[in-house]
Protein backbone atom coordinates (compact mmCIF):
# COMPACT_ATOMS: atom_id res chain seq x y z
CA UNK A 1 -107.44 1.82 -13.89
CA UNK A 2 -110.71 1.91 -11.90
CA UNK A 3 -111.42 -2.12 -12.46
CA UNK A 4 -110.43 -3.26 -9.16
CA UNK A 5 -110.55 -1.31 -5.68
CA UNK A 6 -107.35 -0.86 -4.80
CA UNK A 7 -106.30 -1.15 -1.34
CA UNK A 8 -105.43 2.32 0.05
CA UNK A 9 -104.03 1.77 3.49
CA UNK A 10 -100.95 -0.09 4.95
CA UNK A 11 -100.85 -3.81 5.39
CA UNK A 12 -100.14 -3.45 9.42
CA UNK A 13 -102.75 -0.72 9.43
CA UNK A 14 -105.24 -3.06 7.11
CA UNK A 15 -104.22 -5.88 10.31
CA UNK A 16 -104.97 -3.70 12.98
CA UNK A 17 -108.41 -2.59 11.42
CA UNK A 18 -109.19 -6.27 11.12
CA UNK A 19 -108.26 -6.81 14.38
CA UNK A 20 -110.78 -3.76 15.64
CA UNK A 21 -113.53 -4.88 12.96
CA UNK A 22 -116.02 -5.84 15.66
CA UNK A 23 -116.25 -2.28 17.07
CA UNK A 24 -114.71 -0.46 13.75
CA UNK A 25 -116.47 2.56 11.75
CA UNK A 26 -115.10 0.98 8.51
CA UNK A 27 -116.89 -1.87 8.99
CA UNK A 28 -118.81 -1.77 5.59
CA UNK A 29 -115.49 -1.19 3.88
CA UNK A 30 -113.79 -4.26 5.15
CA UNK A 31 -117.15 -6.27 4.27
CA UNK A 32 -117.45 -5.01 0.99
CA UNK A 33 -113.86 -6.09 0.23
CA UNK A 34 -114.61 -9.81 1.50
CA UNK A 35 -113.15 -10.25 4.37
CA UNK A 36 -114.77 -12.13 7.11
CA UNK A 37 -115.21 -10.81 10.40
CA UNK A 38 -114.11 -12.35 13.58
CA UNK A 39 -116.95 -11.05 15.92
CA UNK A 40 -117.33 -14.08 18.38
CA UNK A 41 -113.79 -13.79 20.26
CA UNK A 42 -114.20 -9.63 20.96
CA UNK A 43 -118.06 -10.63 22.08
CA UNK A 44 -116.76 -13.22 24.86
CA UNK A 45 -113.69 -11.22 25.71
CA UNK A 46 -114.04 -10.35 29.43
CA UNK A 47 -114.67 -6.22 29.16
């Protein structure tokens, strides 16, 4: 049952953390499961 990492978390909490991915602690977790990360928009976002 251990062949595949299973996804633990919500799908609106699994969109919100990809939303935050530029600034998230889990960012290892969401890289390690393959999904790209949108880093240019949040780094030319007026702060």
């Amino acid at each position: 049952m251990k062949a595949y990492a299973a996804p633990t978390m919500h799908p609106m909490q699994e969109r919100a953390l990809r939303a935050n991915r530029g600034r998230s602690p889990l960012l290892q977790l969401t890289v390690r499961r393959g999904v790209p990360a949108p880093v240019e928009h949040q780094r030319k976002s007026p702060a």
